[in-house]
C-alpha atoms as a PDB file:
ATOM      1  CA  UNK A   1     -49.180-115.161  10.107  1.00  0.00           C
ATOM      2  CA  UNK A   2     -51.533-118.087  10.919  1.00  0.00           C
ATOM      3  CA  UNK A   3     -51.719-121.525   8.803  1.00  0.00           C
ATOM      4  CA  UNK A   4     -49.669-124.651   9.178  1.00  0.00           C
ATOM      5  CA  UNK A   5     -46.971-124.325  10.434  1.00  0.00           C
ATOM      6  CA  UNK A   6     -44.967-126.275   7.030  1.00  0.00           C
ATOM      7  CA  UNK A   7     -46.810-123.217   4.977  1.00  0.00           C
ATOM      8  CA  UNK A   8     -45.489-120.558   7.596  1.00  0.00           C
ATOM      9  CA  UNK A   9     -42.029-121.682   6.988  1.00  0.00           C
ATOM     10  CA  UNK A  10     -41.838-121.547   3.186  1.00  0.00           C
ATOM     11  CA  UNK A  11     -43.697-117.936   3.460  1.00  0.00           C
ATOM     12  CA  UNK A  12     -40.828-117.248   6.029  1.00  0.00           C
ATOM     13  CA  UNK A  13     -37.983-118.379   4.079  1.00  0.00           C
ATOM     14  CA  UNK A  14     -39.138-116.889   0.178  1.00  0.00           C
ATOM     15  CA  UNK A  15     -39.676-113.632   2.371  1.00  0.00           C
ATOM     16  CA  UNK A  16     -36.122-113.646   3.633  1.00  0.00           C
ATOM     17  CA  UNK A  17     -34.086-115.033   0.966  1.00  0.00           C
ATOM     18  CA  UNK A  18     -35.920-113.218  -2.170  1.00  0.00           C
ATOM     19  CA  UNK A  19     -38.136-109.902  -0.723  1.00  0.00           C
ATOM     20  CA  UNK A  20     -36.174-108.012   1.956  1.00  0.00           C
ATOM     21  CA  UNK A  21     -32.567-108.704   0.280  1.00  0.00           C
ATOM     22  CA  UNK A  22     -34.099-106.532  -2.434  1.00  0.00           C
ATOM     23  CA  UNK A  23     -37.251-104.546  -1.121  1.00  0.00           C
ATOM     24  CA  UNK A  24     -36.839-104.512   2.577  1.00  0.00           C
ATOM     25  CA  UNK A  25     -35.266-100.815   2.800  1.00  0.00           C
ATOM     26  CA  UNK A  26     -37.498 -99.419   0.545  1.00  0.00           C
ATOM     27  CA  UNK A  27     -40.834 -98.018   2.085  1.00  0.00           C
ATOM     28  CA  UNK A  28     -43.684 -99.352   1.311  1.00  0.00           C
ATOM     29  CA  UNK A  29     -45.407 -96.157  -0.359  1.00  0.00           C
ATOM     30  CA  UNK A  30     -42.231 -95.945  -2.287  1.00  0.00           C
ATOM     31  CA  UNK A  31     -42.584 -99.543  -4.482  1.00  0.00           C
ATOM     32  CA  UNK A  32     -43.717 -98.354  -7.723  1.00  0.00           C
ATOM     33  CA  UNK A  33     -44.229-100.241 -10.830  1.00  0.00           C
ATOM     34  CA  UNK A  34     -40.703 -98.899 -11.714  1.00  0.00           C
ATOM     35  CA  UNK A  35     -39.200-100.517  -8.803  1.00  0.00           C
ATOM     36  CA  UNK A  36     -40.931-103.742  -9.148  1.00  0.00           C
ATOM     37  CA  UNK A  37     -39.649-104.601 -12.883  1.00  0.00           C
ATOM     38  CA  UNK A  38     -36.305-104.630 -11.899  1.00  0.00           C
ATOM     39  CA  UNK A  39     -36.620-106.411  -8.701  1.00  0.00           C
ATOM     40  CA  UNK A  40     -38.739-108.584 -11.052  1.00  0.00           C
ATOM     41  CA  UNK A  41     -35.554-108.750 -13.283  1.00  0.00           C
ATOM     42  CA  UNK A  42     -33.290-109.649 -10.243  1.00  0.00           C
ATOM     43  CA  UNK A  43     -35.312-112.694  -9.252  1.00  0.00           C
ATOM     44  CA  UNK A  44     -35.708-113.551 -12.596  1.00  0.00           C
ATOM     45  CA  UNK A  45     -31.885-114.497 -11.813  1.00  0.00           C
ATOM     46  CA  UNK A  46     -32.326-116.187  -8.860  1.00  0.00           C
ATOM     47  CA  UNK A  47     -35.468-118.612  -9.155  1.00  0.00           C
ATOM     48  CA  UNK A  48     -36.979-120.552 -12.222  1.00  0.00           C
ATOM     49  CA  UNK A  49     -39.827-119.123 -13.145  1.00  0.00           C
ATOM     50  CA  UNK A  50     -42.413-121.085 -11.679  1.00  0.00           C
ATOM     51  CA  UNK A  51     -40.638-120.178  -8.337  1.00  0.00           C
ATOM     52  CA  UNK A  52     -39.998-116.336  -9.265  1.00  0.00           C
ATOM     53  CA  UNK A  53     -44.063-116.263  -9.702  1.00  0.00           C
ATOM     54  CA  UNK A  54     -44.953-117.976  -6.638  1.00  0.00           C
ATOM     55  CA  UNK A  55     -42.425-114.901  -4.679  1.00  0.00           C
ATOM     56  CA  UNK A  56     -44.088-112.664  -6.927  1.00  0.00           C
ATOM     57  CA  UNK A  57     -48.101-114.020  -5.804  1.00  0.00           C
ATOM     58  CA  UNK A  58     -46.829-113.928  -2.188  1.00  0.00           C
ATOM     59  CA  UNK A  59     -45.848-110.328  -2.474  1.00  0.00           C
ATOM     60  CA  UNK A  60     -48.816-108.599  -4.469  1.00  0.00           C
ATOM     61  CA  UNK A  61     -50.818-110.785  -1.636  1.00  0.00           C
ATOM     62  CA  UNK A  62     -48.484-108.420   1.176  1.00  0.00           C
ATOM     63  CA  UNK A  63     -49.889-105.459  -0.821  1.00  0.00           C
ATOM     64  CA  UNK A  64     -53.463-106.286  -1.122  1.00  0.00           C
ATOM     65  CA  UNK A  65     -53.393-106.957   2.992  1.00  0.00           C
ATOM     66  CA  UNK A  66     -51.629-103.163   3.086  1.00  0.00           C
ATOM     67  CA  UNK A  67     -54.645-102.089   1.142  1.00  0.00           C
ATOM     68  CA  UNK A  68     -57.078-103.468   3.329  1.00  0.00           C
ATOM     69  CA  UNK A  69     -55.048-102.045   6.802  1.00  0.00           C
ATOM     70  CA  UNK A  70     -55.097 -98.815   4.307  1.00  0.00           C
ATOM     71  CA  UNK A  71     -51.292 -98.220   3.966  1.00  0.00           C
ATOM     72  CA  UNK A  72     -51.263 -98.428   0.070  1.00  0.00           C
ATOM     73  CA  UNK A  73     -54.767 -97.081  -2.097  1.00  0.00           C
ATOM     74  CA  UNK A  74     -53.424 -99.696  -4.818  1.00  0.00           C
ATOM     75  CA  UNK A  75     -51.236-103.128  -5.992  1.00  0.00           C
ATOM     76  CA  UNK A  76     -48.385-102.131  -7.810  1.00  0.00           C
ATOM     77  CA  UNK A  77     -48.240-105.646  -8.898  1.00  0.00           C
ATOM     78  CA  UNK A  78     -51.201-105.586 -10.958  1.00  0.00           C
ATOM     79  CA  UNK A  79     -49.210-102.363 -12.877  1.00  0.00           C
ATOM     80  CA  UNK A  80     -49.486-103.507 -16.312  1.00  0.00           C
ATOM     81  CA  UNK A  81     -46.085-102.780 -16.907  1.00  0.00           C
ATOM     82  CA  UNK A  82     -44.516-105.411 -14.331  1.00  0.00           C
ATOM     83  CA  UNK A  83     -44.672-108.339 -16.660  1.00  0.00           C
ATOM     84  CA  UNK A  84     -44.357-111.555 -14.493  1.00  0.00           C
ATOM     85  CA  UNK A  85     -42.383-114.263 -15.521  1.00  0.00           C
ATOM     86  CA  UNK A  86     -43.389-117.197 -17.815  1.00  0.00           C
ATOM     87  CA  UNK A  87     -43.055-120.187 -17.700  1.00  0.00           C
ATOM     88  CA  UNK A  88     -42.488-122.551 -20.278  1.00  0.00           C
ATOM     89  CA  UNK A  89     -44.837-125.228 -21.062  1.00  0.00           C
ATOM     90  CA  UNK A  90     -43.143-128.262 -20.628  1.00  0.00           C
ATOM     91  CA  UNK A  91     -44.105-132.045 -21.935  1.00  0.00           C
ATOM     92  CA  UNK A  92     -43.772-134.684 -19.148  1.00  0.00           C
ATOM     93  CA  UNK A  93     -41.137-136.677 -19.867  1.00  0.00           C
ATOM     94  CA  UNK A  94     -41.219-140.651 -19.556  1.00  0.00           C
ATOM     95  CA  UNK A  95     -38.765-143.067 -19.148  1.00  0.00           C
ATOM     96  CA  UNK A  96     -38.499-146.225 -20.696  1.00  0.00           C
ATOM     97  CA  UNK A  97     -40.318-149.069 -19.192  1.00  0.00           C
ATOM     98  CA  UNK A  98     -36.683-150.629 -18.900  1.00  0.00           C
ATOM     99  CA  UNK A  99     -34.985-147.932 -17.012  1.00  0.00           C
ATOM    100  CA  UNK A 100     -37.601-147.720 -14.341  1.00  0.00           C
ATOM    101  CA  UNK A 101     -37.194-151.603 -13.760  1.00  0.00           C
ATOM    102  CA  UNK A 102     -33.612-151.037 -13.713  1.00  0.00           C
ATOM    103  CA  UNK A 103     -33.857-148.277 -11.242  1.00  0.00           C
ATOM    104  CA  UNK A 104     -36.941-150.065  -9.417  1.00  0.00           C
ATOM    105  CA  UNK A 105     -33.719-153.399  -9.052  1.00  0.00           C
ATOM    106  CA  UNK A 106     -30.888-151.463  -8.087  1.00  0.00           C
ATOM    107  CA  UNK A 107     -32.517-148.524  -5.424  1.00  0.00           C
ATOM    108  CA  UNK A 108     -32.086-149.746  -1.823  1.00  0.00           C
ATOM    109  CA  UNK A 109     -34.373-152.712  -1.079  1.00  0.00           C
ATOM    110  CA  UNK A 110     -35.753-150.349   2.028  1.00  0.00           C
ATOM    111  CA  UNK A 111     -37.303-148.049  -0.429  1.00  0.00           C
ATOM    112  CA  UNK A 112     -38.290-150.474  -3.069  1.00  0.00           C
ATOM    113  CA  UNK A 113     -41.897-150.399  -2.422  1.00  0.00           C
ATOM    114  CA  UNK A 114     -41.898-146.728  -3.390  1.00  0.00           C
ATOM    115  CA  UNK A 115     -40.724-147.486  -6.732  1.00  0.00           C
ATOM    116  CA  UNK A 116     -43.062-150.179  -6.838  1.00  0.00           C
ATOM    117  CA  UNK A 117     -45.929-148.101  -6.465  1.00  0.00           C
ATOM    118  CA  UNK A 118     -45.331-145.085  -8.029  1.00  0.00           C
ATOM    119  CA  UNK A 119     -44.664-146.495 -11.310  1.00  0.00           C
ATOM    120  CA  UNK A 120     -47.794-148.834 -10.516  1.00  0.00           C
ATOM    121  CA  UNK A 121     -50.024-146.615  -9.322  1.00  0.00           C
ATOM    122  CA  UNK A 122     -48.849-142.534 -10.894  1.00  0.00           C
ATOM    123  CA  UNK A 123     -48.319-142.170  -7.169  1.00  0.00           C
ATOM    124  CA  UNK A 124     -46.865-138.756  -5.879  1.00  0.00           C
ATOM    125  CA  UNK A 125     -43.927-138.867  -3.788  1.00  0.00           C
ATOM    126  CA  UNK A 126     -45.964-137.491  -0.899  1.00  0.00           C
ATOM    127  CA  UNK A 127     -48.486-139.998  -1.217  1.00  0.00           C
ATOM    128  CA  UNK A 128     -45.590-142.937  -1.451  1.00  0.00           C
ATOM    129  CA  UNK A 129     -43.951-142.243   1.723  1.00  0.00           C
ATOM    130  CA  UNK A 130     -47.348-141.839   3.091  1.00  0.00           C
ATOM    131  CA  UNK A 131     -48.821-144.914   2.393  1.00  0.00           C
ATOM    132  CA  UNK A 132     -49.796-147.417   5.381  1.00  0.00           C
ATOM    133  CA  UNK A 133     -50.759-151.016   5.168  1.00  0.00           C
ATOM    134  CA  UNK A 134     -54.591-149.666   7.230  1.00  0.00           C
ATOM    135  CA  UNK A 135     -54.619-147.497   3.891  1.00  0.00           C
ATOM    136  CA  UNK A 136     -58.280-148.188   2.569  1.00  0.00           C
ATOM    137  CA  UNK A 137     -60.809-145.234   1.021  1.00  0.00           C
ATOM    138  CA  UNK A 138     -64.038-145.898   0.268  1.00  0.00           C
ATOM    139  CA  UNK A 139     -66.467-143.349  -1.631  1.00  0.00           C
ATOM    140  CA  UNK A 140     -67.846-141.502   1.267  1.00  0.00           C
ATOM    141  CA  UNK A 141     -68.978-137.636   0.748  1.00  0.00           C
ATOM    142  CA  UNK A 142     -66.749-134.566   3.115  1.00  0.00           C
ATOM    143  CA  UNK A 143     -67.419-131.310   4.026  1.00  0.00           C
ATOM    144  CA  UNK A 144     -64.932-128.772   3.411  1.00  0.00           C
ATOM    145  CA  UNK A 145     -63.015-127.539   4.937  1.00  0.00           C
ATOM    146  CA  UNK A 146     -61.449-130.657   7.085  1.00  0.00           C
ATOM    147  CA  UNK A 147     -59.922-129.225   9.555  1.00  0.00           C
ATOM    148  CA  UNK A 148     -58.165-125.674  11.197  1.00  0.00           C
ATOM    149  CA  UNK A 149     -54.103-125.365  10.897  1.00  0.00           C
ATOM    150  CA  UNK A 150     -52.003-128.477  12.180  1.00  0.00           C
ATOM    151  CA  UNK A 151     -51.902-127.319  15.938  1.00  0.00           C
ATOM    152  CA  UNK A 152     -55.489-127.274  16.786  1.00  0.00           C
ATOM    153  CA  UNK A 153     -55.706-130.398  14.927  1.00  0.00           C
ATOM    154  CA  UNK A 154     -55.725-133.857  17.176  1.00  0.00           C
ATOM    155  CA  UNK A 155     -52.308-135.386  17.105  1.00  0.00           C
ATOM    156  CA  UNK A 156     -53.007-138.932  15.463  1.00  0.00           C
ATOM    157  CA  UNK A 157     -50.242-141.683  15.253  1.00  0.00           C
ATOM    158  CA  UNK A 158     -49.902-143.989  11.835  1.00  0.00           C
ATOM    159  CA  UNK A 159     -47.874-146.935  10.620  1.00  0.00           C
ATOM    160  CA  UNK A 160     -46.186-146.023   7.516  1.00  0.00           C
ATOM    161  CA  UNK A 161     -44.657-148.645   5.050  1.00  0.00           C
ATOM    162  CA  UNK A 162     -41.541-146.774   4.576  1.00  0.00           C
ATOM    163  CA  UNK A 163     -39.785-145.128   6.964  1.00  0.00           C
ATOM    164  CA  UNK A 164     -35.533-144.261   7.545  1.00  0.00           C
ATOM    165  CA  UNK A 165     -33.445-146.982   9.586  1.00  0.00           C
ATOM    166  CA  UNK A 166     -34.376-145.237  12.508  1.00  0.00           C
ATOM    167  CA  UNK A 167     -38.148-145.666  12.279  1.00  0.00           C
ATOM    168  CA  UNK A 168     -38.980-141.835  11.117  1.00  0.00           C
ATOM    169  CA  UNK A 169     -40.835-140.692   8.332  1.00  0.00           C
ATOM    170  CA  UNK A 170     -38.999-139.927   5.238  1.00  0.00           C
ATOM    171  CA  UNK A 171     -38.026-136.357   3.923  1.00  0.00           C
ATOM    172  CA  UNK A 172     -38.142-136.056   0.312  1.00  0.00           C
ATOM    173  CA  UNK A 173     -34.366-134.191   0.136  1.00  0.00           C
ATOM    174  CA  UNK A 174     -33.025-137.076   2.861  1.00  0.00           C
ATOM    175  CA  UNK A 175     -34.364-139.875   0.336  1.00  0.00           C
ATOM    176  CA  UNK A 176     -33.503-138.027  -3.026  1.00  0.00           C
ATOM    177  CA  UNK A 177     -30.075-137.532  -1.679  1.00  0.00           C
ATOM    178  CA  UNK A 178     -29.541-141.041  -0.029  1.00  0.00           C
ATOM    179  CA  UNK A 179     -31.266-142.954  -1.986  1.00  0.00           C
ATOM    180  CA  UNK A 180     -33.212-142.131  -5.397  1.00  0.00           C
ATOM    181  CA  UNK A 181     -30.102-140.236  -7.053  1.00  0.00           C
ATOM    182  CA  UNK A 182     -27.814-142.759  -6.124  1.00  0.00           C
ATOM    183  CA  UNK A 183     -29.695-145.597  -7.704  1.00  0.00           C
ATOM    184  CA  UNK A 184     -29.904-143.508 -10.741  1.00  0.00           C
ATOM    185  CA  UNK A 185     -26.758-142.997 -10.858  1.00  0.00           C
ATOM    186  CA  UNK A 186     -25.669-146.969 -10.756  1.00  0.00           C
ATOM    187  CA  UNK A 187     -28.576-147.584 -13.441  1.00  0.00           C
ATOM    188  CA  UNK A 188     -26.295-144.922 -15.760  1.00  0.00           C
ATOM    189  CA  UNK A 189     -29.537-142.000 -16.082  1.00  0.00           C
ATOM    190  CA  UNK A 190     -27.581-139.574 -14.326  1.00  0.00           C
ATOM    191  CA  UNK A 191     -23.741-139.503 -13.552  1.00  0.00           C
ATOM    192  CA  UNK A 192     -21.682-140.115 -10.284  1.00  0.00           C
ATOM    193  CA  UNK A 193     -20.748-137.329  -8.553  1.00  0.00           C
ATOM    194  CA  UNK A 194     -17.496-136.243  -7.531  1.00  0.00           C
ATOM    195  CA  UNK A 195     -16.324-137.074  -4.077  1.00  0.00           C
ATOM    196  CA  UNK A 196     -17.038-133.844  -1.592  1.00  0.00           C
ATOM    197  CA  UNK A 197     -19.862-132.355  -4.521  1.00  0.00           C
ATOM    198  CA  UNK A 198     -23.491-132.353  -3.967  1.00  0.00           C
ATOM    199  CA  UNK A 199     -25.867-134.043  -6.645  1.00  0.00           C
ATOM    200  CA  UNK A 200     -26.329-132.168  -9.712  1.00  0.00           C
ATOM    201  CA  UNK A 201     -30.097-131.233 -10.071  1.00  0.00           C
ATOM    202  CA  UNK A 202     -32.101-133.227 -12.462  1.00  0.00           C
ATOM    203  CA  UNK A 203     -35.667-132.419 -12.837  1.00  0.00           C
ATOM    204  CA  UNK A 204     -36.874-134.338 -15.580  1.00  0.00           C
ATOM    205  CA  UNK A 205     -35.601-137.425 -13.464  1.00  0.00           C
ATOM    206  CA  UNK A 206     -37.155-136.779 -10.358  1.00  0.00           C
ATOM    207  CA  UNK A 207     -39.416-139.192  -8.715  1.00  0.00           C
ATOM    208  CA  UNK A 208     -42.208-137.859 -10.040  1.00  0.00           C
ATOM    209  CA  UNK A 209     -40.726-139.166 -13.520  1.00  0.00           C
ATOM    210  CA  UNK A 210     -42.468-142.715 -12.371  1.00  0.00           C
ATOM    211  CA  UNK A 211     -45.384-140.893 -12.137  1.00  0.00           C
ATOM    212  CA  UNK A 212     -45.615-139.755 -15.799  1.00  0.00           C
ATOM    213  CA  UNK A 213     -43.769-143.541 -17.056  1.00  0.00           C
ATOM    214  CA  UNK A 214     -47.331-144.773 -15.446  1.00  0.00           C
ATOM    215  CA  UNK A 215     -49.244-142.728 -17.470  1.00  0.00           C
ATOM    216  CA  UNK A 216     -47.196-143.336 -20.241  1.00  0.00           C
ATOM    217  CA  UNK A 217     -48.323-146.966 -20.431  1.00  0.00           C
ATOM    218  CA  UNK A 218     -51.525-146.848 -19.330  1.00  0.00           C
ATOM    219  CA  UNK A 219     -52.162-144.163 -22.826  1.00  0.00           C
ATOM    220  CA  UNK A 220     -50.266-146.220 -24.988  1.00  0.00           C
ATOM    221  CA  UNK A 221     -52.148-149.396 -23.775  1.00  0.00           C
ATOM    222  CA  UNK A 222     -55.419-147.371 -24.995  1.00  0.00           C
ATOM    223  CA  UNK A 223     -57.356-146.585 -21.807  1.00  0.00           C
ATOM    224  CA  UNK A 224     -58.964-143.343 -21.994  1.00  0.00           C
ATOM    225  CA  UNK A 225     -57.964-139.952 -20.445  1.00  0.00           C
ATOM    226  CA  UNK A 226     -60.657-139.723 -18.690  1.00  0.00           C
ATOM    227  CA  UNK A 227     -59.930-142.809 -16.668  1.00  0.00           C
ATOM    228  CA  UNK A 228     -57.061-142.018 -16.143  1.00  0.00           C
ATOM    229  CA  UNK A 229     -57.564-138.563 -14.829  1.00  0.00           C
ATOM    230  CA  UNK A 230     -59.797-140.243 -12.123  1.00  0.00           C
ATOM    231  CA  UNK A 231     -56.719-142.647 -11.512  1.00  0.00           C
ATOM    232  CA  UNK A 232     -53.928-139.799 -10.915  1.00  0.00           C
ATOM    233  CA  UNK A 233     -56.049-137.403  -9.114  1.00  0.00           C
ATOM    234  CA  UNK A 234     -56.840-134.699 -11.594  1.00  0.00           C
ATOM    235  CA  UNK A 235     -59.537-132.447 -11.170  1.00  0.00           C
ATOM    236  CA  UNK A 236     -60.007-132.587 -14.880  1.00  0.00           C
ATOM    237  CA  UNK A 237     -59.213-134.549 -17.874  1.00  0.00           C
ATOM    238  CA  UNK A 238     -58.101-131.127 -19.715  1.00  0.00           C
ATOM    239  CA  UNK A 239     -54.973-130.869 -17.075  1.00  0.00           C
ATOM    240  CA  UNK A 240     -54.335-134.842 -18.077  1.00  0.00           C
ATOM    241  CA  UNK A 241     -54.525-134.012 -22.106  1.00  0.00           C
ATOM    242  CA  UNK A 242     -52.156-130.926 -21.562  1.00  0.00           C
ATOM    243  CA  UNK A 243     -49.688-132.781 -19.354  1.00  0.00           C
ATOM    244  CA  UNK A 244     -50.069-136.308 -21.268  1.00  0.00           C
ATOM    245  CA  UNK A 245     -51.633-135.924 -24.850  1.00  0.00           C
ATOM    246  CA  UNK A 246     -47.922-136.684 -26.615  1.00  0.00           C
ATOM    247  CA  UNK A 247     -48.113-140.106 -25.252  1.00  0.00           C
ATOM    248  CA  UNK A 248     -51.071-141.335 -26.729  1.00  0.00           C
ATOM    249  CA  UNK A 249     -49.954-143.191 -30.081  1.00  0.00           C
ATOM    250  CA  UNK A 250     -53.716-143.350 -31.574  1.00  0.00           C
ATOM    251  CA  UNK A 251     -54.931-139.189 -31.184  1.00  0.00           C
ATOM    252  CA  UNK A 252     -56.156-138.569 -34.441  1.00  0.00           C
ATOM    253  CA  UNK A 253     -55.935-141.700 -36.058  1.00  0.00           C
ATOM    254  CA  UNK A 254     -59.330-143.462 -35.291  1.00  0.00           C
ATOM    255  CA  UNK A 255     -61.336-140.218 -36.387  1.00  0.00           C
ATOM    256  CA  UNK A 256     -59.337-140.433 -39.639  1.00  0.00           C
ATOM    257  CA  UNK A 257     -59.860-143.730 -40.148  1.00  0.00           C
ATOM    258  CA  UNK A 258     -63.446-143.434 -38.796  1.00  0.00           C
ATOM    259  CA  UNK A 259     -63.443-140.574 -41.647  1.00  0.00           C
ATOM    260  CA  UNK A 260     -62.445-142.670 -44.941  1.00  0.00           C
ATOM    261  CA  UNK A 261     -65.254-145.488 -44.046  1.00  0.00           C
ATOM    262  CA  UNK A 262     -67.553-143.166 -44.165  1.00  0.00           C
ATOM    263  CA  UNK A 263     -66.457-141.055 -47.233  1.00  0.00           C
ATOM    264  CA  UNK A 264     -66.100-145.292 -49.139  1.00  0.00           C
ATOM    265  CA  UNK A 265     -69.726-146.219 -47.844  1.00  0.00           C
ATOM    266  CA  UNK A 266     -71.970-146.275 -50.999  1.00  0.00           C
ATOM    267  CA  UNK A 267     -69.054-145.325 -53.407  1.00  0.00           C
END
């Protein structure tokens, strides 16, 4: 498989841990429809769903390649009967202005700035830990695509405002584990774990919970979506509405009030 090699990994590892465990014996002009809803039904178990479908796109794309060599004259995948899993739309959840200044106090002053930004800026954790003080982006116009896969790319060297005691970029598990979870845990959002346990798994208050407290306040302090859509990124203020719309205090109530002036004028 060619691509970076980051993506070549994560093919690599949903491959071994969730296709051949349950589809690797079977041949490939055997995997009928039949087959697939229960292996469907077994990974159902093992992933959330947004993970189970990602599995689920990476196989039917292993099919449609066997189509193309001409090992298989169809997808099973695309069977009507192999329902894929949903997933449930979910509100983004906000913290308190409060608790993010609490958390933003107590975290370890080396990875302050990350707070600082995030719930500044609605920055992604990616784009935290890899922001450098020669960071400056002008409006200029690209051509895509920018480049091939990461090894015929020039290796290029940049200073990074955060970075581990030992001068290294951060990981995202290294920090959550070391860092972010443990400052949540003094600032009473999630509880202590027990000596010798791992962290208990918190979505709602991951990182990216600083990104959604930004957008949070910038809605409630009346600037419009489609500001900040431009702000966070978006491709579109529709995917800002469906992520955001519940925090904006005033949707509906200027048309209605907009509404009865009219319906008074001349009465």
């Amino acid at each position: 498989m060619r691509g970076a090699p980051g993506t070549v990994r994560r093919v690599d590892q949903a491959v071994r841990l969730h296709v051949l465990p349950h589809l690797g014996e079977v041949a490939l002009r055997d995997v009928s429809a039949t087959v697939l809803r229960g292996y469907v039904a077994t990974l159902e178990e093992e992933c959330a769903p947004r993970s189970a479908r990602k599995v689920l796109m990476l196989l039917s794309n292993i099919f449609e390649t066997a189509i193309d060599d001409k090992r298989l004259a169809r997808n099973p995948m695309r069977a009507k009967s192999v329902r894929w899993p949903k997933v449930p739309a979910e509100e983004r959840e906000a913290w308190p202005l409060e608790t993010a200044l609490r958390v933003r106090d107590i975290i370890n002053p080396r990875y302050r700035i990350a707070v600082v930004v995030a719930l500044g800026c609605g920055l992604r954790q990616g784009e935290a830990f890899g922001l450098s003080p020669h960071d400056e982006y002008p409006a200029v116009e690209v051509e895509l695509p920018w480049g091939g896969p990461e090894p015929e790319r020039e290796k290029r060297a940049f200073p990074l405002l955060l970075a581990t005691p030992h001068g290294n970029a951060l990981r995202s598990n290294d920090f959550n584990d070391h860092a972010w979870k443990p400052a949540l845990a003094k600032a009473g959002v999630i509880p202590m774990r027990e000596p010798g346990q791992r962290w208990k798994a918190s979505r709602k208050d991951g990182f990216r919970v600083l990104r959604h407290t930004y957008a949070s306040i910038i809605l409630e302090a009346g600037e419009s979506v489609v500001t900040l859509a431009r702000w966070l990124g978006h491709s579109s203020p529709t995917i800002t509405l469906d992520h955001y719309a519940h925090f904006m205090p005033e949707v509906g109530g200027k048309g209605a009030r907009c509404g009865r002036r009219t319906a008074r004028r001349g009465a």
